[in-house]
N, C-alpha and C. Protein backbone atom coordinates (compact mmCIF):
# COMPACT_ATOMS: atom_id res chain seq x y z
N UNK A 1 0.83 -1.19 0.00
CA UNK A 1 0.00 0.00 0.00
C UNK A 1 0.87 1.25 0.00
N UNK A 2 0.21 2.48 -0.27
CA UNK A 2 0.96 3.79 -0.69
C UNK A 2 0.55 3.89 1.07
N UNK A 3 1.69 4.99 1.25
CA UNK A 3 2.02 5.55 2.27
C UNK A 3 0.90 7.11 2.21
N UNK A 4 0.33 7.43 2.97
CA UNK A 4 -0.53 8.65 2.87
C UNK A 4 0.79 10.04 3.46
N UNK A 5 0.20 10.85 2.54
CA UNK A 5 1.76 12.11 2.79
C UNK A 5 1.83 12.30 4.38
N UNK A 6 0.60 12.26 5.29
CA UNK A 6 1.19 12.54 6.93
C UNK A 6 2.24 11.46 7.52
N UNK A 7 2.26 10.02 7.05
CA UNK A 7 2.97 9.40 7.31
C UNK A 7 4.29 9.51 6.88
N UNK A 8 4.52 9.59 5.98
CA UNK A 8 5.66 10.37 5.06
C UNK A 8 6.69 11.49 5.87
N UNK A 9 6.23 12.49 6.40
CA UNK A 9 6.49 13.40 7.04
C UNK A 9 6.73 13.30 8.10
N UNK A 10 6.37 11.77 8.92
CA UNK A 10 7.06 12.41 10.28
C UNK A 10 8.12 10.73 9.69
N UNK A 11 8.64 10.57 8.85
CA UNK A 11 10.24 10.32 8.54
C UNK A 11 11.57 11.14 9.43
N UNK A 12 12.06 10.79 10.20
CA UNK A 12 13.17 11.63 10.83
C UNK A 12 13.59 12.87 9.82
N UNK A 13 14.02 12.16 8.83
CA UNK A 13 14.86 12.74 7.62
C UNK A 13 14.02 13.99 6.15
N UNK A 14 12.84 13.83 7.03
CA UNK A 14 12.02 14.38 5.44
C UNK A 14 12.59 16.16 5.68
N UNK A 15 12.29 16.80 6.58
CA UNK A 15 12.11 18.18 6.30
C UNK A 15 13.73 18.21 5.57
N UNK A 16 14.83 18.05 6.57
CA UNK A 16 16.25 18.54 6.24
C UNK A 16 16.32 18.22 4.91
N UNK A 17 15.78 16.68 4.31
CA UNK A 17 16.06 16.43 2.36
C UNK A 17 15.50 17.20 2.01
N UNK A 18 14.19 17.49 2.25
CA UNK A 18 13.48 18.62 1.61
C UNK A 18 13.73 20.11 1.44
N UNK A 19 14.27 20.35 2.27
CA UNK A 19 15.67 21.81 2.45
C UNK A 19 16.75 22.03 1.65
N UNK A 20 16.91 21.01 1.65
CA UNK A 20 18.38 20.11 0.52
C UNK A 20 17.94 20.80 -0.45
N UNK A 21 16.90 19.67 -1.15
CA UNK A 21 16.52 19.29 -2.37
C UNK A 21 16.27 20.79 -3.04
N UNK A 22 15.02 21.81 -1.82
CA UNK A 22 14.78 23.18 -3.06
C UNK A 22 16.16 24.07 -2.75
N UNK A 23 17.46 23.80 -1.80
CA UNK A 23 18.18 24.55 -1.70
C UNK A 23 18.85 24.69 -3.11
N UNK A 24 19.29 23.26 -3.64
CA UNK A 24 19.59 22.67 -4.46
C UNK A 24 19.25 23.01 -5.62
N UNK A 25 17.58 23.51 -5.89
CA UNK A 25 17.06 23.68 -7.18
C UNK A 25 17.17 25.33 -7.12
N UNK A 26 16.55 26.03 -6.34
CA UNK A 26 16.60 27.29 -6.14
C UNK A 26 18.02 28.39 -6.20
N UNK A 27 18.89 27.58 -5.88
CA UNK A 27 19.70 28.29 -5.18
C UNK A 27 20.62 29.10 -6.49
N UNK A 28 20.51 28.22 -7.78
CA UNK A 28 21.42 28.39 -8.92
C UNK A 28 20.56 29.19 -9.79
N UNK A 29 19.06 29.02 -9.70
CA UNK A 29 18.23 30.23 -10.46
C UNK A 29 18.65 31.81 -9.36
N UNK A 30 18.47 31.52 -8.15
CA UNK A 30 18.51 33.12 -7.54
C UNK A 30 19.97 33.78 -7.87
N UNK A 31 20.80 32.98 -7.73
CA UNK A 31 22.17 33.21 -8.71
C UNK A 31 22.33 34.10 -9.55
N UNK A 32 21.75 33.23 -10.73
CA UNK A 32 21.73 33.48 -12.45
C UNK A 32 20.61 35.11 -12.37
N UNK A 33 19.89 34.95 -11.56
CA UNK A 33 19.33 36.29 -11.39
C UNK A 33 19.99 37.59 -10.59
N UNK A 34 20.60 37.20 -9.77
CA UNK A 34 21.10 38.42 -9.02
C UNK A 34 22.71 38.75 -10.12
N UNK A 35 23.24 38.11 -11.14
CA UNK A 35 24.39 38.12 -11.87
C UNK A 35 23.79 38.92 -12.52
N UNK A 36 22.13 38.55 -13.18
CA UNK A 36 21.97 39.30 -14.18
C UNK A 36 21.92 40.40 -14.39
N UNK A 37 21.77 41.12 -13.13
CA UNK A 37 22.03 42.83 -12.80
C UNK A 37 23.38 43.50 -12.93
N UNK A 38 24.71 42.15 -12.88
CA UNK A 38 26.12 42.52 -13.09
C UNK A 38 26.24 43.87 -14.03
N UNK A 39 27.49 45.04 -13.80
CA UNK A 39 27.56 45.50 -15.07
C UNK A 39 28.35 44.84 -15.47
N UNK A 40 29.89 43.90 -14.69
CA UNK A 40 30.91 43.38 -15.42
C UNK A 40 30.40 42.96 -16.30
N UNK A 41 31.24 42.72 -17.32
CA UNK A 41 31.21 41.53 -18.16
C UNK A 41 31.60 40.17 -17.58
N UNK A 42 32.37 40.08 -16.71
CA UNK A 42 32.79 38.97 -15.81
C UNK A 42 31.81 38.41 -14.79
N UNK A 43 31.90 37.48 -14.89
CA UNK A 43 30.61 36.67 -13.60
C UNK A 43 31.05 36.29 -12.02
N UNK A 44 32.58 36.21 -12.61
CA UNK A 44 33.59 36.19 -11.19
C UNK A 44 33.52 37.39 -10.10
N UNK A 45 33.79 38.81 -11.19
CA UNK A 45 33.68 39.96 -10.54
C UNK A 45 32.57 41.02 -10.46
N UNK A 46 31.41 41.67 -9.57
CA UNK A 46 30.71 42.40 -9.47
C UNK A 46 31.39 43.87 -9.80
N UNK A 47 30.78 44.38 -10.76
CA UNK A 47 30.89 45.36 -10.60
C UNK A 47 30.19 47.03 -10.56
N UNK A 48 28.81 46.42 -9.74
CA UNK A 48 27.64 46.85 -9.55
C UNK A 48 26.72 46.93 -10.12
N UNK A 49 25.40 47.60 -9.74
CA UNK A 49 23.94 47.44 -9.96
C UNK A 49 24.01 47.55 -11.78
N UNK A 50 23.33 47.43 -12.43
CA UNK A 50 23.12 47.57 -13.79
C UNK A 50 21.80 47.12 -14.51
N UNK A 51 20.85 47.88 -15.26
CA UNK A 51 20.08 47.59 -16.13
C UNK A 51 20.97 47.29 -17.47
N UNK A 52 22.20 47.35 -17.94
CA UNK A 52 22.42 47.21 -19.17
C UNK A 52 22.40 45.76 -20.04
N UNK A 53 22.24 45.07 -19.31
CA UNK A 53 21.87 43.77 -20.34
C UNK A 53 20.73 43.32 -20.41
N UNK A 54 19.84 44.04 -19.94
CA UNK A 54 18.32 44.14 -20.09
C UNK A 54 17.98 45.38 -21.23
N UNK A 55 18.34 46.11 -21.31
CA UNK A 55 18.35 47.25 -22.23
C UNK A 55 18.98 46.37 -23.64
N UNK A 56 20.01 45.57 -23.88
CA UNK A 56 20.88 45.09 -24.90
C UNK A 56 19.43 44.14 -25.30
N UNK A 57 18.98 43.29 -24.30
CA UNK A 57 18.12 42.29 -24.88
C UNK A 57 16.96 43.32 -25.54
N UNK A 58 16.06 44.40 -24.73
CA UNK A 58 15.33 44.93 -25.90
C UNK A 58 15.04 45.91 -26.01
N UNK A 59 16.11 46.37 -26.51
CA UNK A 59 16.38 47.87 -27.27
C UNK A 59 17.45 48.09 -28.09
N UNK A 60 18.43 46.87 -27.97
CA UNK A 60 20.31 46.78 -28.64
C UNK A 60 19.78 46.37 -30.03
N UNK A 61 20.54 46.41 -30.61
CA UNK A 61 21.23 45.78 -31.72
C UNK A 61 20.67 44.78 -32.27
N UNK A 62 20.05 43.71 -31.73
CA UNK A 62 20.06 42.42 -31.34
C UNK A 62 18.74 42.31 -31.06
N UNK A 63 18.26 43.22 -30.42
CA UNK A 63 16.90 43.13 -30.15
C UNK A 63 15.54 42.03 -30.76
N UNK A 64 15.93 42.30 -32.21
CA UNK A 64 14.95 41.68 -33.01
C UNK A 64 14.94 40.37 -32.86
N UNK A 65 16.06 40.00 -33.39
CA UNK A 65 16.07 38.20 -32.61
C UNK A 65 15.60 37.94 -31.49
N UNK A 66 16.25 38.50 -30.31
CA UNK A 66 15.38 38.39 -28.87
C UNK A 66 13.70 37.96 -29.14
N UNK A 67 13.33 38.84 -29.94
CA UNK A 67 11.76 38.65 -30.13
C UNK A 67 11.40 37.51 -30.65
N UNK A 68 12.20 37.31 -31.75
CA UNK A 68 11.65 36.41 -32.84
C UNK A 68 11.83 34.87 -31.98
N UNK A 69 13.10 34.91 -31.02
CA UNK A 69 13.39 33.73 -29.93
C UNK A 69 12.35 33.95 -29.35
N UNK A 70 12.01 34.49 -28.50
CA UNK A 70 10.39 34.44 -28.14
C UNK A 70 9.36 34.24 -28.22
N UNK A 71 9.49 34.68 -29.73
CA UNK A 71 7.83 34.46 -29.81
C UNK A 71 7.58 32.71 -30.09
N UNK A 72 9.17 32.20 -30.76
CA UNK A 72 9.19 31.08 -31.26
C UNK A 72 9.12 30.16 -30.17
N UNK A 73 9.60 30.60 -29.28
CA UNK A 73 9.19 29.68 -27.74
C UNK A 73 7.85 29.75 -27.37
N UNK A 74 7.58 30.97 -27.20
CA UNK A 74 5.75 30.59 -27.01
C UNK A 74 5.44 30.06 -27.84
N UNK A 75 5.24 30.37 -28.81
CA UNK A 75 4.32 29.67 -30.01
C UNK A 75 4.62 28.01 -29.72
N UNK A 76 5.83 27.56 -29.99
CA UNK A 76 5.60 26.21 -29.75
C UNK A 76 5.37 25.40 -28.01
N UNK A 77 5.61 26.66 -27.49
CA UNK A 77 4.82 26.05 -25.86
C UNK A 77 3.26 25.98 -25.98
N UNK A 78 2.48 26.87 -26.60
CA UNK A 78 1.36 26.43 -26.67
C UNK A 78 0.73 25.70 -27.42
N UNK A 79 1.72 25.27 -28.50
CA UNK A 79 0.78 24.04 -29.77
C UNK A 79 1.30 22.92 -28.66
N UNK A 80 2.32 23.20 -27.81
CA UNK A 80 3.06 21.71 -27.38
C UNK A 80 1.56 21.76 -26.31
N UNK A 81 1.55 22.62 -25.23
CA UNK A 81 0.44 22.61 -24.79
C UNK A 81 -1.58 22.43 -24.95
N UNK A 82 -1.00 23.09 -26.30
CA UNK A 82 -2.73 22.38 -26.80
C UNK A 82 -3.00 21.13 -27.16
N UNK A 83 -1.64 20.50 -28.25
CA UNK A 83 -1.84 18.73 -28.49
C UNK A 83 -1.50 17.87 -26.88
């Protein structure tokens, strides 16, 4: 028989894996987000607050692709999602 989730939980070990586990998943997105404010160009070195690679994605040079990557991701997230 399946175990019902209250039984589950009082496991010695559940909360601390479970701490683990979203430390684990979380921890490398809050990362990749707080870098993304970097002005360096370097990921090693901060070299303070910055909107400029948010401005590059849409308003640079480059911009247009950004979109066209976009839209091409939605679009096929929702046919993937409708079939």
């Amino acid at each position: 028989m399946a175990q019902s989730s209250s039984e589950i939980r009082r496991f010695p070990g559940f909360l601390p894996i479970t701490i683990l586990c979203l430390v684990l998943l979380y921890a490398p997105l809050v990362i990749v987000m707080i870098y993304s404010f970097n002005d360096s160009r370097s990921i090693t070195l901060w070299g303070g607050f910055s909107l400029r690679w948010y401005e590059d994605v849409f308003f640079g040079l480059e911009a247009a692709k950004f979109k066209i990557a976009a839209w091409n991701s939605l679009s096929i997230a929702s046919m993937a999602a409708i079939t």
